[in-house]
C-alpha atoms as a PDB file:
ATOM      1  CA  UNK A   1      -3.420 -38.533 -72.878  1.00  0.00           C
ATOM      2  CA  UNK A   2      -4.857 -38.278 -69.464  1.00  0.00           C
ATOM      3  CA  UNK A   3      -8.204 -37.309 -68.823  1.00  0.00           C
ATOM      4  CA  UNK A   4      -6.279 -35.465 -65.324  1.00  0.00           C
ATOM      5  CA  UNK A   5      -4.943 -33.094 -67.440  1.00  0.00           C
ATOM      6  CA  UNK A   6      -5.318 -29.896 -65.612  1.00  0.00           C
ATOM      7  CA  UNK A   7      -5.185 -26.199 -67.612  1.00  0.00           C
ATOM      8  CA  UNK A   8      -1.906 -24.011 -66.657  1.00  0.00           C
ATOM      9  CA  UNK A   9      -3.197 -20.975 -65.555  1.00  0.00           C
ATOM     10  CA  UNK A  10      -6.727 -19.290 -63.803  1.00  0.00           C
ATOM     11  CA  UNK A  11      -9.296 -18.286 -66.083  1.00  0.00           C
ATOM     12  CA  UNK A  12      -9.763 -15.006 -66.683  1.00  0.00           C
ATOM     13  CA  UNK A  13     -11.933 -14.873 -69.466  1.00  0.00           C
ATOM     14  CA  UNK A  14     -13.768 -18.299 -70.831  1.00  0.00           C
ATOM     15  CA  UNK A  15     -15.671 -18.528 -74.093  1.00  0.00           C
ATOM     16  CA  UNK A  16     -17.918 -20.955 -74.949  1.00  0.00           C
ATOM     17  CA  UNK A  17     -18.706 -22.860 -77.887  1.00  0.00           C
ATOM     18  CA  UNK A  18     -22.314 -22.921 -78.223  1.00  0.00           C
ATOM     19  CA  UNK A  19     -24.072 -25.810 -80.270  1.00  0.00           C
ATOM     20  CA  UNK A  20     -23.880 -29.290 -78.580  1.00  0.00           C
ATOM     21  CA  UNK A  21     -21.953 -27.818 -75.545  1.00  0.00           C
ATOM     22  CA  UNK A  22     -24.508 -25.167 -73.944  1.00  0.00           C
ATOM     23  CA  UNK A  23     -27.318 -26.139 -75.949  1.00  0.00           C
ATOM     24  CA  UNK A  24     -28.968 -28.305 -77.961  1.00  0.00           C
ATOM     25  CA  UNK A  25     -29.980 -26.182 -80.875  1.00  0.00           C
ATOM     26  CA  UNK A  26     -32.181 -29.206 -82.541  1.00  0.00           C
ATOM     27  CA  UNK A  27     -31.990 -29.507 -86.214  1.00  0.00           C
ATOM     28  CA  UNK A  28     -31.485 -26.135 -87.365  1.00  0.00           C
ATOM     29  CA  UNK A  29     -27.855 -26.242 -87.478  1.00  0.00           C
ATOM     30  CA  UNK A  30     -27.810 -28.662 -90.250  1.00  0.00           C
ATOM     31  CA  UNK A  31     -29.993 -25.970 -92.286  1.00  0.00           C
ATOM     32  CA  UNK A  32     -27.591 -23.340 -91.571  1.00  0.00           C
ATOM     33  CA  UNK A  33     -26.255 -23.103 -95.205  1.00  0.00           C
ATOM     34  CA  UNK A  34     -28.874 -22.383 -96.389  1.00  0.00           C
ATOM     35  CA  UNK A  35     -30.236 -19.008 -95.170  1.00  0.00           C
ATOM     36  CA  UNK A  36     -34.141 -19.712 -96.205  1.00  0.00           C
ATOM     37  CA  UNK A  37     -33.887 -23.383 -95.205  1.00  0.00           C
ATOM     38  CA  UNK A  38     -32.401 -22.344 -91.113  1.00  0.00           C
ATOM     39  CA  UNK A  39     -35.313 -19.277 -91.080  1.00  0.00           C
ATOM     40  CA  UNK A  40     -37.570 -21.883 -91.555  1.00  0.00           C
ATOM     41  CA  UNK A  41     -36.248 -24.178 -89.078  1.00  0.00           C
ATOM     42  CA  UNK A  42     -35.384 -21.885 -86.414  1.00  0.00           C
ATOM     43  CA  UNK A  43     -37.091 -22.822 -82.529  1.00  0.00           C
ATOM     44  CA  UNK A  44     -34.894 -21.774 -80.723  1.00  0.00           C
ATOM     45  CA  UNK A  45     -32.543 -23.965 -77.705  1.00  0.00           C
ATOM     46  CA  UNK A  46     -32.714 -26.074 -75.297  1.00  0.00           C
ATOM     47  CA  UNK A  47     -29.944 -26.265 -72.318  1.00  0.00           C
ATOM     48  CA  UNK A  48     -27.674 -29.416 -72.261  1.00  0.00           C
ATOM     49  CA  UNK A  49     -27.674 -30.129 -68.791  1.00  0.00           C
ATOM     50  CA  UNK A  50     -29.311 -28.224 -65.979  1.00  0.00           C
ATOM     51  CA  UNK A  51     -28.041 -25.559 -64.016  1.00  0.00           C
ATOM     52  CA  UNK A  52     -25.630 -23.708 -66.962  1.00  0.00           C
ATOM     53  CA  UNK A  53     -27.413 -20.391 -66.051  1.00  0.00           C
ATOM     54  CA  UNK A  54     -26.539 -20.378 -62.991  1.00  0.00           C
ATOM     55  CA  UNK A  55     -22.771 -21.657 -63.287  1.00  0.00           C
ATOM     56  CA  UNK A  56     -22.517 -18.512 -66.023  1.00  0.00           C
ATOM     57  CA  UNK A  57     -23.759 -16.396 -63.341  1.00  0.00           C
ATOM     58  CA  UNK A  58     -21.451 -17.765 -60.635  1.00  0.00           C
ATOM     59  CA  UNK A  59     -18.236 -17.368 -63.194  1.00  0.00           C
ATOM     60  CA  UNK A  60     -19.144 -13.774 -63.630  1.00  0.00           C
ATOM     61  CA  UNK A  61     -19.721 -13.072 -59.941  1.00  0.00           C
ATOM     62  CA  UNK A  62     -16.379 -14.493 -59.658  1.00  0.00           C
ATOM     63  CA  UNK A  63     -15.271 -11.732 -62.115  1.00  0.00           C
ATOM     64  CA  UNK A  64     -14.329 -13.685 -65.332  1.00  0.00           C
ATOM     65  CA  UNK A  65     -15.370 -11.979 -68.651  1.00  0.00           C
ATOM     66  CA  UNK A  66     -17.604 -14.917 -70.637  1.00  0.00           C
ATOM     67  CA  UNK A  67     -18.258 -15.310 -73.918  1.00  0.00           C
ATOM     68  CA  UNK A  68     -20.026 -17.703 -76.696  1.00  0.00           C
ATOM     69  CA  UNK A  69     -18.620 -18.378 -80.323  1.00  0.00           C
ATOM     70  CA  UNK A  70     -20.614 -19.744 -83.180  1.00  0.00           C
ATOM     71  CA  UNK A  71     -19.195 -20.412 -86.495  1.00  0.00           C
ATOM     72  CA  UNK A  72     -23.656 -19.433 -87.811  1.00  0.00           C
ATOM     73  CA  UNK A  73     -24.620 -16.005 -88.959  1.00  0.00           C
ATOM     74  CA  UNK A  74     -24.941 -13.049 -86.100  1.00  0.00           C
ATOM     75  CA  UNK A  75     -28.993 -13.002 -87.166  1.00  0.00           C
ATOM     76  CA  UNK A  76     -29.151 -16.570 -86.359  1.00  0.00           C
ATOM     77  CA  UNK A  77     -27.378 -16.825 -83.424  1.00  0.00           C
ATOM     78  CA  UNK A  78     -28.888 -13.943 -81.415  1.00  0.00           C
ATOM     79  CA  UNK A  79     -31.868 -15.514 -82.164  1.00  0.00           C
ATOM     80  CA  UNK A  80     -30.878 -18.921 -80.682  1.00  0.00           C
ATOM     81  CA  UNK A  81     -29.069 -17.049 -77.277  1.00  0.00           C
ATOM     82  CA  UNK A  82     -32.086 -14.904 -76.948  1.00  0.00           C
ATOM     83  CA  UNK A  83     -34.611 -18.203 -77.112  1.00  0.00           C
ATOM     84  CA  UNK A  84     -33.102 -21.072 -74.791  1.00  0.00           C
ATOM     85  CA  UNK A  85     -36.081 -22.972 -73.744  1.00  0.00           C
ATOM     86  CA  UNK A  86     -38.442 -19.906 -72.083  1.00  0.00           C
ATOM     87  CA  UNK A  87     -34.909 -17.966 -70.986  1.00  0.00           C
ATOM     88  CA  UNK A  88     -32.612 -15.149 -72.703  1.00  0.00           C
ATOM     89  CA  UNK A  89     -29.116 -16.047 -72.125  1.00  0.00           C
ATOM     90  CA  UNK A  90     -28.285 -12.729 -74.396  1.00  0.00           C
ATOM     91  CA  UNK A  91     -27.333 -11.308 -70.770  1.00  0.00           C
ATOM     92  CA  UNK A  92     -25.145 -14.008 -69.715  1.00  0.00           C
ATOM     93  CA  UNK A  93     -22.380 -13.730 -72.104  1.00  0.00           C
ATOM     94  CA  UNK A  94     -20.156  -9.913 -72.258  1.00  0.00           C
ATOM     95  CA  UNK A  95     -19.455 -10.898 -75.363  1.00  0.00           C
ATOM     96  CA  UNK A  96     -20.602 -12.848 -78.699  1.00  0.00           C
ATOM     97  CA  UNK A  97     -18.149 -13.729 -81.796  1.00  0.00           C
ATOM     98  CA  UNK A  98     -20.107 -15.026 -84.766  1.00  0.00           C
ATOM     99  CA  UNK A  99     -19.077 -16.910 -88.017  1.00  0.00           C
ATOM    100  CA  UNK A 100     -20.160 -13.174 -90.495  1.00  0.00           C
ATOM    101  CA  UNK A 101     -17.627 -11.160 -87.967  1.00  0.00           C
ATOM    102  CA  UNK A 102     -14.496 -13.057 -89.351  1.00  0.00           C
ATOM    103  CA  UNK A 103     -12.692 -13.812 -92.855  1.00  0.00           C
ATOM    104  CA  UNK A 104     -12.245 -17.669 -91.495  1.00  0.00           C
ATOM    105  CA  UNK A 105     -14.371 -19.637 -89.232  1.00  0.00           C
ATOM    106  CA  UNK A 106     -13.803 -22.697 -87.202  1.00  0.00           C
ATOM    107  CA  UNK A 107     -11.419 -24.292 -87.358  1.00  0.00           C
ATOM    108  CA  UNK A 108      -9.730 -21.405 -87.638  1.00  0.00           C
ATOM    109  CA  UNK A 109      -8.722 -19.409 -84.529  1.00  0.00           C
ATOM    110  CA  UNK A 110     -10.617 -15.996 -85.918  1.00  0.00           C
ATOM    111  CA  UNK A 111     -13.382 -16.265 -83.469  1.00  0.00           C
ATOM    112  CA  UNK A 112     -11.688 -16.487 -80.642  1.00  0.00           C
ATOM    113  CA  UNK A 113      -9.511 -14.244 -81.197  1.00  0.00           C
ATOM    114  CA  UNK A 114     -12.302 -11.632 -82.540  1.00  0.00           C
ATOM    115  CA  UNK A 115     -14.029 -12.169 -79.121  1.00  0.00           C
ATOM    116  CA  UNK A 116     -10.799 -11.600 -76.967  1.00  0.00           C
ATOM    117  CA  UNK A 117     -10.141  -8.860 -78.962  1.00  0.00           C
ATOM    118  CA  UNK A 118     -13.945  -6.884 -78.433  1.00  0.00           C
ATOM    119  CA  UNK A 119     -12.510  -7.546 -74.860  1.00  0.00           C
ATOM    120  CA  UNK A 120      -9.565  -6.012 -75.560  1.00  0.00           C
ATOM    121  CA  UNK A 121      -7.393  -9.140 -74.360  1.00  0.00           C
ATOM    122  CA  UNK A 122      -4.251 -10.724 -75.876  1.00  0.00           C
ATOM    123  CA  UNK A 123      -4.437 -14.484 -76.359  1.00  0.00           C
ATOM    124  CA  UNK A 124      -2.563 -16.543 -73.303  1.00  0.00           C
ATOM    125  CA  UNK A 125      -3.811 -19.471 -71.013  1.00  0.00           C
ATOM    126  CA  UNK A 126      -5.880 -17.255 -68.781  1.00  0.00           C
ATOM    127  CA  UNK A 127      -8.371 -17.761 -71.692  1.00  0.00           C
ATOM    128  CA  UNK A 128     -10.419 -20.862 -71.740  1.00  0.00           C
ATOM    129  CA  UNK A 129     -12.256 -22.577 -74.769  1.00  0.00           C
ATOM    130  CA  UNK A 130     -14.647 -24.745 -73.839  1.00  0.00           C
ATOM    131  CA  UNK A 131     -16.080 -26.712 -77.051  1.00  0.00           C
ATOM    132  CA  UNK A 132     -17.388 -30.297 -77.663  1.00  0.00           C
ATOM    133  CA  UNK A 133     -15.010 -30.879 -80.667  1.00  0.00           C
ATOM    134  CA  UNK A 134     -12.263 -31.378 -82.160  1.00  0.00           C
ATOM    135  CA  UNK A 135     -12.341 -28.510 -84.139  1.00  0.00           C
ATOM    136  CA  UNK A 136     -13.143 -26.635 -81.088  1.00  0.00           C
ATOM    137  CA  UNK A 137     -10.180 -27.809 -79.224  1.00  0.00           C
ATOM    138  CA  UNK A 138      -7.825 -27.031 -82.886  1.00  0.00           C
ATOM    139  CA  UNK A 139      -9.026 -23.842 -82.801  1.00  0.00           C
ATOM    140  CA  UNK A 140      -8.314 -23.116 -79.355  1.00  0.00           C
ATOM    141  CA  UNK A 141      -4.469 -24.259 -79.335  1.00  0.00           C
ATOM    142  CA  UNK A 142      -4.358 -22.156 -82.761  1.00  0.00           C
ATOM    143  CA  UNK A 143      -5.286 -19.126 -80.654  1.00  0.00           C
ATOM    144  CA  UNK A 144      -2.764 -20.381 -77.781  1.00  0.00           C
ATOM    145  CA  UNK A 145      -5.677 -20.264 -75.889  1.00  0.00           C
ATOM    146  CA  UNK A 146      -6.188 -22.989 -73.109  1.00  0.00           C
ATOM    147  CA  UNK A 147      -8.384 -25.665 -74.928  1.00  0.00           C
ATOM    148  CA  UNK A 148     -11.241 -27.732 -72.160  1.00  0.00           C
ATOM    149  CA  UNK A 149     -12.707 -30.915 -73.957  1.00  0.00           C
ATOM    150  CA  UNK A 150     -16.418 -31.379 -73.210  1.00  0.00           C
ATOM    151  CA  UNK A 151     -16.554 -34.558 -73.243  1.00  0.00           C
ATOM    152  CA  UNK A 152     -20.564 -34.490 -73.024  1.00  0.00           C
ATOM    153  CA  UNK A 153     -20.801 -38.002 -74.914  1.00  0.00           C
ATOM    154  CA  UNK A 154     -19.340 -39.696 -72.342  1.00  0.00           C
ATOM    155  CA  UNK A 155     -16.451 -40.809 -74.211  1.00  0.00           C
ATOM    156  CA  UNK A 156     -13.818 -43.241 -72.363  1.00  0.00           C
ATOM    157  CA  UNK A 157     -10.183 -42.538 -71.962  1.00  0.00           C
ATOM    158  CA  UNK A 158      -9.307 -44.804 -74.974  1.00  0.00           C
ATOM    159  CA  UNK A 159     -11.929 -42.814 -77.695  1.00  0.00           C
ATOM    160  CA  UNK A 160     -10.188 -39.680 -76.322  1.00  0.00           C
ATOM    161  CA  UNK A 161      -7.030 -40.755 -77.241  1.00  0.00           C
ATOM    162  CA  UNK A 162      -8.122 -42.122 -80.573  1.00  0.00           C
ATOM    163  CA  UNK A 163      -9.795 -38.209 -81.643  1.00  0.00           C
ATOM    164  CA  UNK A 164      -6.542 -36.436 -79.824  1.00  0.00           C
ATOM    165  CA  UNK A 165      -3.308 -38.621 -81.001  1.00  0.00           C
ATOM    166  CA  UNK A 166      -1.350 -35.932 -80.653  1.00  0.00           C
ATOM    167  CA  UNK A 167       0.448 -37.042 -84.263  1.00  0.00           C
ATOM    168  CA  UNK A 168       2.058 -34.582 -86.487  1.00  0.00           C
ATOM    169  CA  UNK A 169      -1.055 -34.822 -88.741  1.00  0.00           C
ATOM    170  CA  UNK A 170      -3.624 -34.041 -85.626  1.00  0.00           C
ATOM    171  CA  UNK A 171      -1.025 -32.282 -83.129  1.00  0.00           C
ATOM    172  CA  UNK A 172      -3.768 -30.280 -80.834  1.00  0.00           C
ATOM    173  CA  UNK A 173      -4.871 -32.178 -78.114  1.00  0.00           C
ATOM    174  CA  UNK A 174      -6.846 -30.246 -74.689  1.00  0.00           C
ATOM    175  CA  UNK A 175      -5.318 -28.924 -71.952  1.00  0.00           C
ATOM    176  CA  UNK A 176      -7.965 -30.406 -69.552  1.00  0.00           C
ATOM    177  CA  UNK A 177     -11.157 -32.759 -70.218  1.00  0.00           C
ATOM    178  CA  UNK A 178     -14.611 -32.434 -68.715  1.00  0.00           C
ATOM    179  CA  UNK A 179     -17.550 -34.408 -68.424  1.00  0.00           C
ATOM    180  CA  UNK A 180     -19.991 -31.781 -67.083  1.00  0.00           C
ATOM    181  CA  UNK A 181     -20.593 -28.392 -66.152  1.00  0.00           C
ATOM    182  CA  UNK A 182     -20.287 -29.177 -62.595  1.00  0.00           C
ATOM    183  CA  UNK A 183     -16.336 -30.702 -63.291  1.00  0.00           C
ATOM    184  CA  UNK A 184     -16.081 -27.386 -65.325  1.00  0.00           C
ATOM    185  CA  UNK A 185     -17.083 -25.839 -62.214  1.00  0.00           C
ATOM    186  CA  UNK A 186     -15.081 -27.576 -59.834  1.00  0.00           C
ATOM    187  CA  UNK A 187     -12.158 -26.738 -61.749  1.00  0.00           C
ATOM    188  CA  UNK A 188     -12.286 -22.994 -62.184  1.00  0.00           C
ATOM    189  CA  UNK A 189     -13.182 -23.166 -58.086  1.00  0.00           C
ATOM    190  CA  UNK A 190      -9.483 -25.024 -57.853  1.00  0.00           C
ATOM    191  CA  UNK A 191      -8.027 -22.644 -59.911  1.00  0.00           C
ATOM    192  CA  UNK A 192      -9.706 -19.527 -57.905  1.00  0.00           C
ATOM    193  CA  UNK A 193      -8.892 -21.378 -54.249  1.00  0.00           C
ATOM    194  CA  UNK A 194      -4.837 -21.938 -55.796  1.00  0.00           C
ATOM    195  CA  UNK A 195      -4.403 -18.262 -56.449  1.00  0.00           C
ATOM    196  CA  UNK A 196      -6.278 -16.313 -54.036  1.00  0.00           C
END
């Protein structure tokens, strides 16, 4: 698989996975099944790399509907979008699907689809997913969605190819791999140039 893979179609709407692709949400994820445990573990986020704000901001001047998934509980995630660092991101998304508003969370496509739908949108590739996982990426091509990689490890060509075979056992691969927000960005700009 090549990490030139480009998506098929503009972006409309994107979604966002939010743990270890926006933010860095510390430890309390790992408490999250256990209600009393995460409450007492909850601090809030940190960013991943500087600058997101502002890229949401500039995909939503650009007219593109955003949104973040989370497979944790709505109480627990509002809490985490509404405390990134000293920031609110709460008004950066138009919409939030959360793992207590579906029957089946990741890697099942129910979020995804439960956030296009509060949109009002039918699933095609003028949706983007952008998620740092495999199960991110499953869930995605479940939806027929367009699945983007963030590849924010770093990971080489080779490891990419080793979690993505593409085999009838692990069929979803992404439609496009990035690196960084700023290659996320640079993308959606191609995409916006291409059909203007």
């Amino acid at each position: 698989m090549s990490l030139l893979k480009l998506p098929h179609a503009k972006p409309k709407t994107i979604l966002f996975d939010w743990h270890a692709t926006l933010v860095d949400t510390k430890d309390a994820m790992y408490h999250a099944i256990d209600n009393v445990c995460y409450s007492q573990h909850m601090t809030g986020a940190t960013t991943l790399e500087p600058g997101i704000p502002e890229l949401l901001g500039t995909l939503r001047k650009q007219h593109i509907k955003l949104g973040v998934i989370s497979n944790r509980k709505r109480e627990f995630m509002q809490y985490e979008v509404g405390n990134v660092g000293a920031e609110d991101w709460s008004l950066l998304f138009d919409t939030m699907a959360c793992g207590d508003d579906v029957a089946h969370r990741k890697p099942s496509p129910d979020l995804l689809l439960k956030a296009l739908d509060n949109f009002g949108i039918r699933p095609d590739t003028s949706c983007w997913y952008v998620g740092d996982s495999t199960t991110d990426v499953g869930a995605a091509k479940e939806a027929k969605i367009t699945a983007i990689f963030y590849n924010g490890a770093s990971w080489d060509e080779n490891w990419i190819d080793r979690i993505f075979p593409g085999t009838m056992r692990h069929p979803h691969q992404p439609d496009a791999v990035i690196n960084s927000f700023s290659e996320l960005a640079a993308l959606v700009d191609q995409f916006v140039l291409e059909f203007a």
